[in-house]
Protein backbone atom coordinates (compact mmCIF):
# COMPACT_ATOMS: atom_id res chain seq x y z
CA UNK A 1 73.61 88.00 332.13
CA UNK A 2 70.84 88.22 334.69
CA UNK A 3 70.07 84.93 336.72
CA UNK A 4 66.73 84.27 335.24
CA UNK A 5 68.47 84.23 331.43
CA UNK A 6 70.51 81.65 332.79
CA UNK A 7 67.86 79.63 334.44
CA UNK A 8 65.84 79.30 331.30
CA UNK A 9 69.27 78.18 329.21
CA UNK A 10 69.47 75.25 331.79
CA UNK A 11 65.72 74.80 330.96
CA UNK A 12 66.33 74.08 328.04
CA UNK A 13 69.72 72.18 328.39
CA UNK A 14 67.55 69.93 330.03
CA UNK A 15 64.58 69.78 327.61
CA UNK A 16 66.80 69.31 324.74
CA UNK A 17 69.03 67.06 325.98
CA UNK A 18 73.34 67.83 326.33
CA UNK A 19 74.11 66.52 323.21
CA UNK A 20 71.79 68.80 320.99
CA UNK A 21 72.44 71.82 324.01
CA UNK A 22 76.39 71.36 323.35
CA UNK A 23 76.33 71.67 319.65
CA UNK A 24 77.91 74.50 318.68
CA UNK A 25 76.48 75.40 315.08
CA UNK A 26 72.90 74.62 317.42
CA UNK A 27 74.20 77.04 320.04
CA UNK A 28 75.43 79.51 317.61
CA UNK A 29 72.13 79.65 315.57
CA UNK A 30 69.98 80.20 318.40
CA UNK A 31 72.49 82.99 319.21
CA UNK A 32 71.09 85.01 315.82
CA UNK A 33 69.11 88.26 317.04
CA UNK A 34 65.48 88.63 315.83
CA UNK A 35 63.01 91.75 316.49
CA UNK A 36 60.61 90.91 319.32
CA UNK A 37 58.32 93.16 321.08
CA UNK A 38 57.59 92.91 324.97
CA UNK A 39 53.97 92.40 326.09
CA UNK A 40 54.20 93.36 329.35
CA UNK A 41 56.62 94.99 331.78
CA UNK A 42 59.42 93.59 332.87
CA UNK A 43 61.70 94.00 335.68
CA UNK A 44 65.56 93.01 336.20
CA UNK A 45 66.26 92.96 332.42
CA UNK A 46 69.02 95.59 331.49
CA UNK A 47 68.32 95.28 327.52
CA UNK A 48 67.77 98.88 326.72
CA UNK A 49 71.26 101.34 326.53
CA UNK A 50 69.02 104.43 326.45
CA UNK A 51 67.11 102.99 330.03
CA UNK A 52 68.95 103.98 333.88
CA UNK A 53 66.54 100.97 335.21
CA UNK A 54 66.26 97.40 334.24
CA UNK A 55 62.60 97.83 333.70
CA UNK A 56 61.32 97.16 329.86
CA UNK A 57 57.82 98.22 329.12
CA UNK A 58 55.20 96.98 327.32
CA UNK A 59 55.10 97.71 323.55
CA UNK A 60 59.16 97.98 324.10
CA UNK A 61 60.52 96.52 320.59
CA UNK A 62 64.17 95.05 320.81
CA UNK A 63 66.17 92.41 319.13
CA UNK A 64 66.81 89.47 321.18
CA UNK A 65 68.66 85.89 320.50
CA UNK A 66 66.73 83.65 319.25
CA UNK A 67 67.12 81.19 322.35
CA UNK A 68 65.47 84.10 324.51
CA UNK A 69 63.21 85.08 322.14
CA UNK A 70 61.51 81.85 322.05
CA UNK A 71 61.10 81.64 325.64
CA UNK A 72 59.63 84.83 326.33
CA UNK A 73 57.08 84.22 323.23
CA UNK A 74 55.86 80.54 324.55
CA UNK A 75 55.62 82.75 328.55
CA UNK A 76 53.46 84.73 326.25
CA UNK A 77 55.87 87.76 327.38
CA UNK A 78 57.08 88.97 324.36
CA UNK A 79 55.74 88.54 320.44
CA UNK A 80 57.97 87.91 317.82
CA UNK A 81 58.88 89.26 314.31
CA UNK A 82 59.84 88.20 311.00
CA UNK A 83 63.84 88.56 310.77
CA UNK A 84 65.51 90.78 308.90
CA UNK A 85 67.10 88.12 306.54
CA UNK A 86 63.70 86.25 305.21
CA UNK A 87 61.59 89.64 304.04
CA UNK A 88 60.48 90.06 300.73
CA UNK A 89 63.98 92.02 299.22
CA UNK A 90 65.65 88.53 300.27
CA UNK A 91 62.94 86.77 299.16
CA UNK A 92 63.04 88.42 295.57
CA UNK A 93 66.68 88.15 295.21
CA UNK A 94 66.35 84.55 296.08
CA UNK A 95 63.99 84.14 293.16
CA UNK A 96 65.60 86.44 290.63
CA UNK A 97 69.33 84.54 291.10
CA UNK A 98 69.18 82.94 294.47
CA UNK A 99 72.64 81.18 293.57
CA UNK A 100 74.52 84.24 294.10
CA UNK A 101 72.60 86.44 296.42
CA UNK A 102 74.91 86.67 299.87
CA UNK A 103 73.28 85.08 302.48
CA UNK A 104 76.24 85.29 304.66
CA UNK A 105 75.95 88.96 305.59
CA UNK A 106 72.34 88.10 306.43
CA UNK A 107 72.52 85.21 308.64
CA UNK A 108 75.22 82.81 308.52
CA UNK A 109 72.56 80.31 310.31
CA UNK A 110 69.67 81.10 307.52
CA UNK A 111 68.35 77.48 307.39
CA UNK A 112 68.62 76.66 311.03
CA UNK A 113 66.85 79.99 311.63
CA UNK A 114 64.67 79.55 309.21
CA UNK A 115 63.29 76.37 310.43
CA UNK A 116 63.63 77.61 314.49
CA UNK A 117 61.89 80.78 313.67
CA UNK A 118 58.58 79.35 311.82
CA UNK A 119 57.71 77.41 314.72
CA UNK A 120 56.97 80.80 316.43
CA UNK A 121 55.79 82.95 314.00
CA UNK A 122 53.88 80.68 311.30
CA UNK A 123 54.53 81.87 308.38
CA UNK A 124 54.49 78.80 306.03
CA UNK A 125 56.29 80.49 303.04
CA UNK A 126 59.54 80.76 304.96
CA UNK A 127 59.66 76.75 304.07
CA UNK A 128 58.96 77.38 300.78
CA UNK A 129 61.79 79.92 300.40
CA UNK A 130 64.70 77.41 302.10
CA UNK A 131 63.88 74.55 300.00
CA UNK A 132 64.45 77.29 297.23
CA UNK A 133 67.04 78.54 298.03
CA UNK A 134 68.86 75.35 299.00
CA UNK A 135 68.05 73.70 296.16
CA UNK A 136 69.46 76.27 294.04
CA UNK A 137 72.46 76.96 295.93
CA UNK A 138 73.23 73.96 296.45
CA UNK A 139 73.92 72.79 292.67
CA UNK A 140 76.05 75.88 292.27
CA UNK A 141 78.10 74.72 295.79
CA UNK A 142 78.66 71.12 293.92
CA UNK A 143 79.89 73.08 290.73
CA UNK A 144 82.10 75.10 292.72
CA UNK A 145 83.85 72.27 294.69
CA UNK A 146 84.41 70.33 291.54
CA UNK A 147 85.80 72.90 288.90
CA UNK A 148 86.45 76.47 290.45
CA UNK A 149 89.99 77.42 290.35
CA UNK A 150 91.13 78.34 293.73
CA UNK A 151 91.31 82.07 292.22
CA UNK A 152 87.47 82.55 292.00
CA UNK A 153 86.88 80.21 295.39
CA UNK A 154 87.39 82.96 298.02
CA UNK A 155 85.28 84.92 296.32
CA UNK A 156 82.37 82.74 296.27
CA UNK A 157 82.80 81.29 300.33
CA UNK A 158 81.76 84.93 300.99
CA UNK A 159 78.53 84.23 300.02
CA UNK A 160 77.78 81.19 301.40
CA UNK A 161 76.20 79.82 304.88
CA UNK A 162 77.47 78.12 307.25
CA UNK A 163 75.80 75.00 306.07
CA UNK A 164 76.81 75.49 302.65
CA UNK A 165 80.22 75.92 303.36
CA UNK A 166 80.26 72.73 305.28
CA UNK A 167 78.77 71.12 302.06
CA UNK A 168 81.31 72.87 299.84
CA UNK A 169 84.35 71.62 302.33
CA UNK A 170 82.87 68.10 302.33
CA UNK A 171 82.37 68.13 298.07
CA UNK A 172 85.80 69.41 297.63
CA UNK A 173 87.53 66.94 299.91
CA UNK A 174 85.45 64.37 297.91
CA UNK A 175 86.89 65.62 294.66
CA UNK A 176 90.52 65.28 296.25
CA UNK A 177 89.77 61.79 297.41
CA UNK A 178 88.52 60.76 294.37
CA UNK A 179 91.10 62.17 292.16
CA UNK A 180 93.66 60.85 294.12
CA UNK A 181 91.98 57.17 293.94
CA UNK A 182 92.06 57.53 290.34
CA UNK A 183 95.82 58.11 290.21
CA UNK A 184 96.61 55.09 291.66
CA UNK A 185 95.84 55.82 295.60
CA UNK A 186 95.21 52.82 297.88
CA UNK A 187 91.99 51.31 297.37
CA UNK A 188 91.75 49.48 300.65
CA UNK A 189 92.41 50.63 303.82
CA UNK A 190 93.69 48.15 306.37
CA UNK A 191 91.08 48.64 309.89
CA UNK A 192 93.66 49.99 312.79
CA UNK A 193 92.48 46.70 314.79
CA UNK A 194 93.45 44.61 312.27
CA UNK A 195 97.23 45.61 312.75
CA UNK A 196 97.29 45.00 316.33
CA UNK A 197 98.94 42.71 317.98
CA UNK A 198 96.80 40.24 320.38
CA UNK A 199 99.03 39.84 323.84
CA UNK A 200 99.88 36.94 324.40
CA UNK A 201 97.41 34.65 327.71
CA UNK A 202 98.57 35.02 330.86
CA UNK A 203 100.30 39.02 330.26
């Protein structure tokens, strides 16, 4: 990776602050490529296979991370695109059956994305279309976690985010808690401090 990438990362270590930088589904989503085209020239790049120089041109369209992406657009370097995974076939799929459309294969980050990448491009109805699609998908995830058989389960992780299947996880191990309350599981837990022994003055 070419110094300057890494100089703007720590930029923005710094601007986020290490907590949010360090976060790996954070890292990860800003990791997603989206189509950007280059404004200007650009030296001491290397993105381009087909180029024997490091030099981009203007008008040069590539796909970029998002994190890099985002820089170059507020330098006013580079403009960028709508991705891939929030034009209009998604967008009618969503609509037609958005429970079951596979959202996976299209971005496993779709609502981090989603809300990272209208900052830059403006597009209002890319709002519009997560709250739709979460609010859909998101019953069907609760139905899933509470009565699927684990036959039919694999199946349907395939299609879902990563979000979604952190939401699915946390339903299911809900279920199991609950069920196993039910059957006659403790209903307290004793605090780990409260089992400790105080040392005696003077040790």
């Amino acid at each position: 990776m070419a110094l300057w990438w890494r100089a703007i990362r720590l930029q923005q270590a710094l601007a986020l602050g290490m907590a949010q930088y360090y976060d790996i589904d954070d890292i990860l989503a800003d990791e997603e490529l989206v189509p950007a085209m280059f404004l200007e020239a650009v030296n001491g790049v290397g993105l381009l296979e087909t180029n024997d120089t490091d030099r981009v041109e203007p008008r040069s369209k590539v796909e970029l991370p998002f994190w890099l992406a985002r820089e170059l657009h507020l330098r006013n370097v580079a403009s960028v695109s709508m991705p891939p995974c929030f034009n209009k076939k998604t967008r009618e799929e969503i609509g037609a059956d958005g429970a079951h459309v596979d959202l996976r294969s299209r971005c496993s980050y779709f609502y981090e994305l989603g809300c990272k990448i209208v900052q830059l491009i403006g597009d209002k109805s890319i709002g519009n279309l997560l709250l739709v699609a979460f609010q859909t998908r998101y019953k069907e995830v609760l139905i899933k976690a509470h009565t699927a058989s684990s036959a039919l389960t694999p199946k349907f992780l395939l299609l879902l985010t990563k979000e979604e299947t952190k939401l699915y996880d946390a339903a299911k191990s809900s279920t199991a808690a609950f069920k196993t309350w039910r059957m006659g599981g403790p209903r307290f837990q004793k605090a780990s401090v409260l089992g400790r022994k105080s040392k005696p003055v003077g040790e």
